[in-house]
C-alpha atoms as a PDB file:
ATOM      1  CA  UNK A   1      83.385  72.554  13.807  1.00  0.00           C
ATOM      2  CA  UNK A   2      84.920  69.254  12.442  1.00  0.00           C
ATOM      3  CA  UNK A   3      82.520  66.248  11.640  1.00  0.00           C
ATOM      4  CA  UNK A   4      85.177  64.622  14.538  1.00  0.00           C
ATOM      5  CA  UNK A   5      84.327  67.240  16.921  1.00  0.00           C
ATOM      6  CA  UNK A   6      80.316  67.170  16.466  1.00  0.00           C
ATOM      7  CA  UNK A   7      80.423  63.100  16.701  1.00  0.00           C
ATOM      8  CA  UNK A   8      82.332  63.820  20.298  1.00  0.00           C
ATOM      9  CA  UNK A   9      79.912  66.381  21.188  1.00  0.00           C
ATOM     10  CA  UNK A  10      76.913  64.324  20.664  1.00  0.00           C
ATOM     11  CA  UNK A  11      77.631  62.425  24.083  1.00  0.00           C
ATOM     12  CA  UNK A  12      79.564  65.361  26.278  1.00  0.00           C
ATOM     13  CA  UNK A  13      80.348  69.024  26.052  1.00  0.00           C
ATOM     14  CA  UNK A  14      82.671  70.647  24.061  1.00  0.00           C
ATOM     15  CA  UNK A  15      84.573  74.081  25.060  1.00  0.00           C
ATOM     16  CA  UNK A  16      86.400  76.808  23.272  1.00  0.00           C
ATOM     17  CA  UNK A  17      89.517  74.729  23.130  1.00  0.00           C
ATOM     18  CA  UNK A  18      87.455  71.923  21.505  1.00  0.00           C
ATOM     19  CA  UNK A  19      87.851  69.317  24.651  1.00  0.00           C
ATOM     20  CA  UNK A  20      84.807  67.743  24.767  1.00  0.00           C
ATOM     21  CA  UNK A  21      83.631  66.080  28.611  1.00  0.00           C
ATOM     22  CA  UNK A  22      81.631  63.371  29.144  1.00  0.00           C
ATOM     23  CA  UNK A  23      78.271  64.328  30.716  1.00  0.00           C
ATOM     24  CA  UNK A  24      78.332  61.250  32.850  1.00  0.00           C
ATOM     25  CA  UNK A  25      81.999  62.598  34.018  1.00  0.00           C
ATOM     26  CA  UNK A  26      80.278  65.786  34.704  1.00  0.00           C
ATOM     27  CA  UNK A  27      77.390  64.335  36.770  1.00  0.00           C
ATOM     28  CA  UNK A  28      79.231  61.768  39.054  1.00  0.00           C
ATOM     29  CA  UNK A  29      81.403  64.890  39.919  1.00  0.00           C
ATOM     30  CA  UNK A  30      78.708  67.235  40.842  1.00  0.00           C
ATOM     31  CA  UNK A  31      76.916  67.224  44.438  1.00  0.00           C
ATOM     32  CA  UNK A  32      74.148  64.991  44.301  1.00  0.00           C
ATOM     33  CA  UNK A  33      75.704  63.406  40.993  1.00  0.00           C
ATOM     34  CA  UNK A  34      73.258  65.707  38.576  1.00  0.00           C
ATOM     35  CA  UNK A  35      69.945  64.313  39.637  1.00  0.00           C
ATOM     36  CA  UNK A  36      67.194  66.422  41.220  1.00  0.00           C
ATOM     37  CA  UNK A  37      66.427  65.056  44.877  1.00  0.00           C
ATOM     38  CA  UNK A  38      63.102  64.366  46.036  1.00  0.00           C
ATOM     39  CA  UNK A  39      62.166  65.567  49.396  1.00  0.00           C
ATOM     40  CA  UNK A  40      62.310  63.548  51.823  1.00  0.00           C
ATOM     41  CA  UNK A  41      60.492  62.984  55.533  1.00  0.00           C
ATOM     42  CA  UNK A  42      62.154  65.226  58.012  1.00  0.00           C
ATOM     43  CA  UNK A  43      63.669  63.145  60.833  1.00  0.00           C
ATOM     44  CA  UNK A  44      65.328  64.895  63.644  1.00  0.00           C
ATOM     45  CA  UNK A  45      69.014  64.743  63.298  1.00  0.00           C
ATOM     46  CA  UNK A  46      72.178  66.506  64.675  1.00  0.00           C
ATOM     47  CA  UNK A  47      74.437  68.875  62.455  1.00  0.00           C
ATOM     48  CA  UNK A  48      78.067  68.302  61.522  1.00  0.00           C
ATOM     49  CA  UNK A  49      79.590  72.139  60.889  1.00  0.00           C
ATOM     50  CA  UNK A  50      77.173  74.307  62.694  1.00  0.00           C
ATOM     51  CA  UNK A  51      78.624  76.808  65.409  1.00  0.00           C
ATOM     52  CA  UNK A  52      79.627  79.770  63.440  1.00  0.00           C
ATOM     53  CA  UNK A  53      78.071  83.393  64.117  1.00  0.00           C
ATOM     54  CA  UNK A  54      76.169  85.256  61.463  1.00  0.00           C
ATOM     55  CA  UNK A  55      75.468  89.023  60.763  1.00  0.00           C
ATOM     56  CA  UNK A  56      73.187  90.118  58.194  1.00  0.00           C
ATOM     57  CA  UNK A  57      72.386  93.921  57.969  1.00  0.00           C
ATOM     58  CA  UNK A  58      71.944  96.657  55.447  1.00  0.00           C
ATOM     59  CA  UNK A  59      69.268  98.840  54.127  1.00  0.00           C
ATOM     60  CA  UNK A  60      68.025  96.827  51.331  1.00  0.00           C
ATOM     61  CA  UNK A  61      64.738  94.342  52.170  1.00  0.00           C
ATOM     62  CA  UNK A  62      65.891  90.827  52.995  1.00  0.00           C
ATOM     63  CA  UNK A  63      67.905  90.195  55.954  1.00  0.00           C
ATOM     64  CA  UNK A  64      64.580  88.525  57.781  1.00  0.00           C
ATOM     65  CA  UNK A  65      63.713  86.702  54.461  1.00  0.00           C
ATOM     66  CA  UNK A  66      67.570  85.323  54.551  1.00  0.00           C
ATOM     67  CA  UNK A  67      67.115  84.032  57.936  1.00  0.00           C
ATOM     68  CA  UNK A  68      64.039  82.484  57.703  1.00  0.00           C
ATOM     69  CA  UNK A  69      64.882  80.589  54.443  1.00  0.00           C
ATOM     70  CA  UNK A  70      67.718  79.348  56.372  1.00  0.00           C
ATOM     71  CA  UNK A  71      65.990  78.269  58.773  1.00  0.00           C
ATOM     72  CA  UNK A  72      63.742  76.493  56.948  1.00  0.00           C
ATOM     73  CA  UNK A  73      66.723  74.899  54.796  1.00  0.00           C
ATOM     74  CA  UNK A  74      68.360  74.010  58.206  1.00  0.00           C
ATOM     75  CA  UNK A  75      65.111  72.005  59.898  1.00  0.00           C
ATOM     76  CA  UNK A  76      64.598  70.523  56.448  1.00  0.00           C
ATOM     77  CA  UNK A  77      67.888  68.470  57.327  1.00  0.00           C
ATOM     78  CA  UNK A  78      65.969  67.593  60.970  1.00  0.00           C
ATOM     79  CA  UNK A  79      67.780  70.129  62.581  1.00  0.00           C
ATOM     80  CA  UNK A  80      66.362  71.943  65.961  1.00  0.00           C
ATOM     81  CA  UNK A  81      65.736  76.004  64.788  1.00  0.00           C
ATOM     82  CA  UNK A  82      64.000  78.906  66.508  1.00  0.00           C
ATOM     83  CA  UNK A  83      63.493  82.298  66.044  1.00  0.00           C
ATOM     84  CA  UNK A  84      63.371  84.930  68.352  1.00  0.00           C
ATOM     85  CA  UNK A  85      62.411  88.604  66.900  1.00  0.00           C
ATOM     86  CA  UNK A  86      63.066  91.743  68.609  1.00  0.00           C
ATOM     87  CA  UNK A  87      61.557  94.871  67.280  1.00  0.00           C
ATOM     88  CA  UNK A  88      58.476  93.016  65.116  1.00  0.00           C
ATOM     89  CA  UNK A  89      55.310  94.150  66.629  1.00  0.00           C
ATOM     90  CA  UNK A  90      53.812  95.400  63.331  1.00  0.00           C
ATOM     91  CA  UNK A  91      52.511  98.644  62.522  1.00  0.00           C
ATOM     92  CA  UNK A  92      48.552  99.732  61.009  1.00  0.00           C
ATOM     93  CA  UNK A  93      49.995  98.962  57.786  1.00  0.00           C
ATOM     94  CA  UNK A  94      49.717  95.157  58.139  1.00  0.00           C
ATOM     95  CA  UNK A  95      47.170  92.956  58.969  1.00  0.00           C
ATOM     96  CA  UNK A  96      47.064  91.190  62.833  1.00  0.00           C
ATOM     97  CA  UNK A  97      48.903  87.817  61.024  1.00  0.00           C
ATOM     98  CA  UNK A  98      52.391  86.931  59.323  1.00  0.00           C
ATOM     99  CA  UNK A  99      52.660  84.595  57.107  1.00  0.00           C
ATOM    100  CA  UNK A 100      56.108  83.647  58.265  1.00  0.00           C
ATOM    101  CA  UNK A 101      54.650  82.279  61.684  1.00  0.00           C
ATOM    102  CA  UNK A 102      52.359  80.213  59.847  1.00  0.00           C
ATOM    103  CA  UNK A 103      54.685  78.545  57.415  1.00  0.00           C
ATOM    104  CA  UNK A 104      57.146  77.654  60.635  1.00  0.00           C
ATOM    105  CA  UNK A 105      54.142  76.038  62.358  1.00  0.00           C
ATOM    106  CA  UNK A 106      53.995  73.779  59.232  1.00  0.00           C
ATOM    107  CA  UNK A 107      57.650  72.589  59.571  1.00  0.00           C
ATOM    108  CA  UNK A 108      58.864  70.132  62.169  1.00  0.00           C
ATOM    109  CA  UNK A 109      61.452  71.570  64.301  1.00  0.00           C
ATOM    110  CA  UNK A 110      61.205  75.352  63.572  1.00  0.00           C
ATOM    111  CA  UNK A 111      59.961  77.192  66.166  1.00  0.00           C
ATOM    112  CA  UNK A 112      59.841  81.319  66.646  1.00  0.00           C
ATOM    113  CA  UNK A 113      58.724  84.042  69.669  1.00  0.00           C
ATOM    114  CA  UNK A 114      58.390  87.566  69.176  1.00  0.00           C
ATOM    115  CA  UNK A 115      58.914  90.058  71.995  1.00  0.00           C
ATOM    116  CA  UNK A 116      58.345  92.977  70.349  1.00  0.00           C
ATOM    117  CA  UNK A 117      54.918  95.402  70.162  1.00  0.00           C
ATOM    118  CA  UNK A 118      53.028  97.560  68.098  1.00  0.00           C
ATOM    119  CA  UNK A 119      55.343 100.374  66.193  1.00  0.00           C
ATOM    120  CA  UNK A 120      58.735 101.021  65.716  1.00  0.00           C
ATOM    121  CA  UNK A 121      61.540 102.719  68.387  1.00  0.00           C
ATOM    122  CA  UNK A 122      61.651 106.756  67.390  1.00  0.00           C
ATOM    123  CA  UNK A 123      58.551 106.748  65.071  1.00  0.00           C
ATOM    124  CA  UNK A 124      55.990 109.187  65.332  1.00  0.00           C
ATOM    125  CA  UNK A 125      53.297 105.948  64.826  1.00  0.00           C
ATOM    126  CA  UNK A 126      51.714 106.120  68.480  1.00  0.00           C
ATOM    127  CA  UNK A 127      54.043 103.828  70.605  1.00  0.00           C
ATOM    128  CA  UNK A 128      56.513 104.442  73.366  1.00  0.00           C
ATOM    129  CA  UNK A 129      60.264 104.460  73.201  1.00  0.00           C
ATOM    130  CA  UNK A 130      59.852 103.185  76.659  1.00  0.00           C
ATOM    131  CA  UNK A 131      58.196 100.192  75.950  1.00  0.00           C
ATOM    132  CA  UNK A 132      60.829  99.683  72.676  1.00  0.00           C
ATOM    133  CA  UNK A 133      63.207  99.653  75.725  1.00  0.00           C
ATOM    134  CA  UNK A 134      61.677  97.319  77.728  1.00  0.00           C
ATOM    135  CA  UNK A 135      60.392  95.273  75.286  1.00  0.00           C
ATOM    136  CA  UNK A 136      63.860  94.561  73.449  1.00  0.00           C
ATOM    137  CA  UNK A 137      65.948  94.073  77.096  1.00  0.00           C
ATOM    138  CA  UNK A 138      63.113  91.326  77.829  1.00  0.00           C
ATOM    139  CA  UNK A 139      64.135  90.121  74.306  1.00  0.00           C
ATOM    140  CA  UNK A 140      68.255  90.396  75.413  1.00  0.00           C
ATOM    141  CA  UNK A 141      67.281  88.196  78.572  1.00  0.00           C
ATOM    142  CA  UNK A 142      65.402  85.603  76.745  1.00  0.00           C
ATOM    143  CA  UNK A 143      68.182  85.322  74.071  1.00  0.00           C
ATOM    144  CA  UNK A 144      70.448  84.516  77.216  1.00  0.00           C
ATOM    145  CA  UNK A 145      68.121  81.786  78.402  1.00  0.00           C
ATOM    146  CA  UNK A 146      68.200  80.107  75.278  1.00  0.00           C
ATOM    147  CA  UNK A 147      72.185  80.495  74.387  1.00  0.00           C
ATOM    148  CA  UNK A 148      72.570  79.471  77.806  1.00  0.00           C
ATOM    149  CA  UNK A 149      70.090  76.346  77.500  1.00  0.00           C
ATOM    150  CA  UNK A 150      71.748  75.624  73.938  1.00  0.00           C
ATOM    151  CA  UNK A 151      75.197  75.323  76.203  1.00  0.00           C
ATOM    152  CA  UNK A 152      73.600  72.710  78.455  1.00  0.00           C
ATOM    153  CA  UNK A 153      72.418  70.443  75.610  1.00  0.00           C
ATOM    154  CA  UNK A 154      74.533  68.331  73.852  1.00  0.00           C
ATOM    155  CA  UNK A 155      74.043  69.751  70.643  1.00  0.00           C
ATOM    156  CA  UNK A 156      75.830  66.883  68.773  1.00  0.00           C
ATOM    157  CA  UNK A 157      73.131  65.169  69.104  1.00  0.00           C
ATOM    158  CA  UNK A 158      69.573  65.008  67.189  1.00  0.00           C
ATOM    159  CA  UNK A 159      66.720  67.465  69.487  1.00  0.00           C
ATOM    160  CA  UNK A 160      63.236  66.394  69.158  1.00  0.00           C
ATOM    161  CA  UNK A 161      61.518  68.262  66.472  1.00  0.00           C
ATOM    162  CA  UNK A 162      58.580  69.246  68.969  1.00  0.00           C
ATOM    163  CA  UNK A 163      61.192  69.843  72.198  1.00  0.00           C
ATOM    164  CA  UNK A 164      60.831  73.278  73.620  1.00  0.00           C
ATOM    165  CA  UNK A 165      63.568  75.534  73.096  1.00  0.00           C
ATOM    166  CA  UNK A 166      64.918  76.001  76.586  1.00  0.00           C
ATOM    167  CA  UNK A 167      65.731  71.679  76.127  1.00  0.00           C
ATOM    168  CA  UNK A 168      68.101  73.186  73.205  1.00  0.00           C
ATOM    169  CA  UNK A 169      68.113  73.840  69.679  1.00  0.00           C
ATOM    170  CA  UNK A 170      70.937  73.860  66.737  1.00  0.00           C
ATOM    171  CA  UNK A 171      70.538  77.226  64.968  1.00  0.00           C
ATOM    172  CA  UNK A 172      68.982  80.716  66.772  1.00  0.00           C
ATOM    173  CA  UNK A 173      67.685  83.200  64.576  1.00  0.00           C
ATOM    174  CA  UNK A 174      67.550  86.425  66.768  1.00  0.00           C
ATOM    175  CA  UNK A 175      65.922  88.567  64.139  1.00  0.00           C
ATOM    176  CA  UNK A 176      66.378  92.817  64.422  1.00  0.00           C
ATOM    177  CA  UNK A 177      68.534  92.486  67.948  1.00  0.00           C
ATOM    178  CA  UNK A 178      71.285  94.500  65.340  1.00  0.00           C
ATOM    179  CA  UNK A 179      68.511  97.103  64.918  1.00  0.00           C
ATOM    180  CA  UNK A 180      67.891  97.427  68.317  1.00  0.00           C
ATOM    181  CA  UNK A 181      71.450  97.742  69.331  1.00  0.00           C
ATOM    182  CA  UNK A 182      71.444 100.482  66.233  1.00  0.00           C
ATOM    183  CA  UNK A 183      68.781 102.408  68.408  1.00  0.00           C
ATOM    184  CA  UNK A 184      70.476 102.061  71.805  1.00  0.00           C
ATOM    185  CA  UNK A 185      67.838 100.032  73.028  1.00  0.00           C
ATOM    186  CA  UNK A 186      70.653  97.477  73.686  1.00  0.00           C
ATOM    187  CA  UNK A 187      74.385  98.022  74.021  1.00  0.00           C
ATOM    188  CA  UNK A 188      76.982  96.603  71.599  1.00  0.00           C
ATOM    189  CA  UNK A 189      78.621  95.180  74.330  1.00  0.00           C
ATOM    190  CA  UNK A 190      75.686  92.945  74.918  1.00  0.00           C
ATOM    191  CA  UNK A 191      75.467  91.404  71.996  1.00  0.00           C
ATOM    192  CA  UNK A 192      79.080  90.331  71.590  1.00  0.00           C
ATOM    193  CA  UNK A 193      78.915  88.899  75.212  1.00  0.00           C
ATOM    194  CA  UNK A 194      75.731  86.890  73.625  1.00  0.00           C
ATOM    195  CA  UNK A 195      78.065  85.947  71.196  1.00  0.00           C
ATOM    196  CA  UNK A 196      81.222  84.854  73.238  1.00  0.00           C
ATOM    197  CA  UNK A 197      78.531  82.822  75.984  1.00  0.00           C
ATOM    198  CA  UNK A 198      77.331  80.707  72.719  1.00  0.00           C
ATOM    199  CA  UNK A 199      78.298  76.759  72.828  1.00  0.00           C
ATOM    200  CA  UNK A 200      80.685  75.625  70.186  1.00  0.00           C
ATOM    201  CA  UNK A 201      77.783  73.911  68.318  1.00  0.00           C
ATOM    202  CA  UNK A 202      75.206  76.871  68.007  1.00  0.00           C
ATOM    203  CA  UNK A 203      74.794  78.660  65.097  1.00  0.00           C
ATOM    204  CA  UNK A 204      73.648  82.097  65.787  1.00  0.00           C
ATOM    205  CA  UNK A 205      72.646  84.426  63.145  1.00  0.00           C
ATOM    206  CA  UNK A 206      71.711  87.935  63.870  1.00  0.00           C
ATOM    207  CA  UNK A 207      70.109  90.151  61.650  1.00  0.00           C
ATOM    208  CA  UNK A 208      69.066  93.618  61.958  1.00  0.00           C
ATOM    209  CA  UNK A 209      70.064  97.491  61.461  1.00  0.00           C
ATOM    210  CA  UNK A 210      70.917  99.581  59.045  1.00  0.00           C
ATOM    211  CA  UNK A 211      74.564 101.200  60.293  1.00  0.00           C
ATOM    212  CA  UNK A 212      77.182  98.395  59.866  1.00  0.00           C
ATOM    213  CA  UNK A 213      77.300  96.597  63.140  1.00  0.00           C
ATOM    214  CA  UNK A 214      81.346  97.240  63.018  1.00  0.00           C
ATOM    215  CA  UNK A 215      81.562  95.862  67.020  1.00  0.00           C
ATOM    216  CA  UNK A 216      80.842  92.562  65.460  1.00  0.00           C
ATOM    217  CA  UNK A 217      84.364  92.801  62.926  1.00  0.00           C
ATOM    218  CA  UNK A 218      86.095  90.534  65.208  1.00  0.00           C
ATOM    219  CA  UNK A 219      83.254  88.130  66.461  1.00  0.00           C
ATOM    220  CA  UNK A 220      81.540  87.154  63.785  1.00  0.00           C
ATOM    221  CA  UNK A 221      82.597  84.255  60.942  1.00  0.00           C
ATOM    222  CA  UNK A 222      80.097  85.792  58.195  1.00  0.00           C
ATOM    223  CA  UNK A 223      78.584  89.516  57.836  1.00  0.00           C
ATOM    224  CA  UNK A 224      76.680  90.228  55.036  1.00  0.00           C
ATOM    225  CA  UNK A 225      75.043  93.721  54.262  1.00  0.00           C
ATOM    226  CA  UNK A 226      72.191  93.969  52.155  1.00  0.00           C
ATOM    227  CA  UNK A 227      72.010  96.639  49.924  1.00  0.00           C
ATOM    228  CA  UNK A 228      69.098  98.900  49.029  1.00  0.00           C
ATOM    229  CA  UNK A 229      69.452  99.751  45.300  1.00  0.00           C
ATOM    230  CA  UNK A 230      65.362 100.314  44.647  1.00  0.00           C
ATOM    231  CA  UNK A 231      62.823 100.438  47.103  1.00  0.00           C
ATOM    232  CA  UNK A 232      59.086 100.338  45.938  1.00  0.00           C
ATOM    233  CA  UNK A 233      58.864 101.629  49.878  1.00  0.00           C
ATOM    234  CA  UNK A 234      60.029 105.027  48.361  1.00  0.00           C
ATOM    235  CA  UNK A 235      57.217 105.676  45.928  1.00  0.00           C
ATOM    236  CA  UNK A 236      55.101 105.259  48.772  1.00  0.00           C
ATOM    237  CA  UNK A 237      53.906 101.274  48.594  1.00  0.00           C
ATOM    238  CA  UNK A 238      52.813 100.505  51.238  1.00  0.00           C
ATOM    239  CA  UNK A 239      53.839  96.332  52.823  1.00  0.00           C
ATOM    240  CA  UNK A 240      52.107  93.989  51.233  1.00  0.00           C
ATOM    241  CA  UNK A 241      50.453  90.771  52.557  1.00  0.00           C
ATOM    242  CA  UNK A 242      53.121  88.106  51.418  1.00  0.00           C
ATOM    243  CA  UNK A 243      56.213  89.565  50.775  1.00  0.00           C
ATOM    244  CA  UNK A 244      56.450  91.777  53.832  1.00  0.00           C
ATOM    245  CA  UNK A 245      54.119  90.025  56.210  1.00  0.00           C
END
């Protein structure tokens, strides 16, 4: 390097080429102009871009976690989120409390319900596929109330952070409704009819299953699958208080 080229490098960057860019250049052009933000108060607000339809499914651990993170990003902007969870009753393996619940009873404006039971659908773990069934087509009908509520708000508009759901929210999280469409608890059919009843301005992510949900190819604006390449769950670990629950 040239004495010419390490004087210009001293106050920007300098690539293979040998251009050199001025850090301040760099920072005015970059989202929040380079500087870490603080966080702010949460103050109810209305979204800009929501209404697309999200699918995230695979074998790999994650698909919840994704949701709930977003979630939790989207009422950080004052946005109006709830979860509803099909299939998440828990097994003897975990303890009578998730620690999910808890942290989205901290935030303002996130909100969840849970419909399912004890066990899982077509495991030998002492529940009944019959109450799988009629525990995940309560879940279907109270999806429908809230898509249907969701279309009679203007959503446009900010939501009180402590509104109920049925007045209306921005994002719905219905987590495992792919997994129990995977165990013919519900029918394809229903979900994309959830889907195609949604209001321009909800954002609906679904997560769930681990066959590809290929009925959702046309309907939905993102599908992600999350891949299983190591699974402590294999060498027998059991779910652990914190990152499973």
């Amino acid at each position: 390097m040239s004495d010419e080229t390490a004087e210009r490098s001293a106050d920007g960057r300098t690539d293979d080429q040998g251009t050199t860019t001025d850090r301040d250049a760099v920072r005015r052009n970059t989202p929040g102009r380079g500087i870490t933000p603080d966080a702010d108060s949460i103050a109810a607000s209305a979204p800009e871009e929501f209404g697309l339809v999200q699918a995230w499914w695979g074998d790999g651990k994650g698909k919840t976690t994704a949701a709930l993170g977003m979630g939790a990003r989207a009422a950080g902007h004052g946005y109006r989120v709830h979860m509803l969870q099909f299939m998440k009753g828990g097994a003897d393996s975990v303890e009578a409390v998730r620690g999910e619940y808890n942290a989205i009873r901290a935030i303002p404006g996130y909100s969840f319900e849970n419909t399912g039971h004890y066990g899982w659908h077509g495991m030998a773990d002492g529940s009944a596929d019959d109450d799988h069934e009629r525990n995940a087509r309560a879940g279907l009908e109270r999806a429908r109330e809230l898509v249907d509520a969701a279309g009679d708000a203007d959503l446009t508009t900010p939501i009180p952070l402590d509104a109920d759901p049925d007045a209306g929210v921005h994002m719905l999280i219905l987590d495992e409704i792919l997994y129990a469409a995977d165990r013919g608890l519900l029918s394809p059919e229903e979900v994309i009819e959830l889907v195609d009843d949604k209001p321009d301005g909800l954002e609906l992510v679904l997560t769930g299953s681990h066959e590809r949900p290929a009925y959702l190819a046309d309907d939905a604006d993102l599908i992600t699958r999350v891949g299983k390449e190591k699974h402590p769950i294999d060498a027998g670990q059991r779910a652990r208080k914190g990152t499973e629950y």
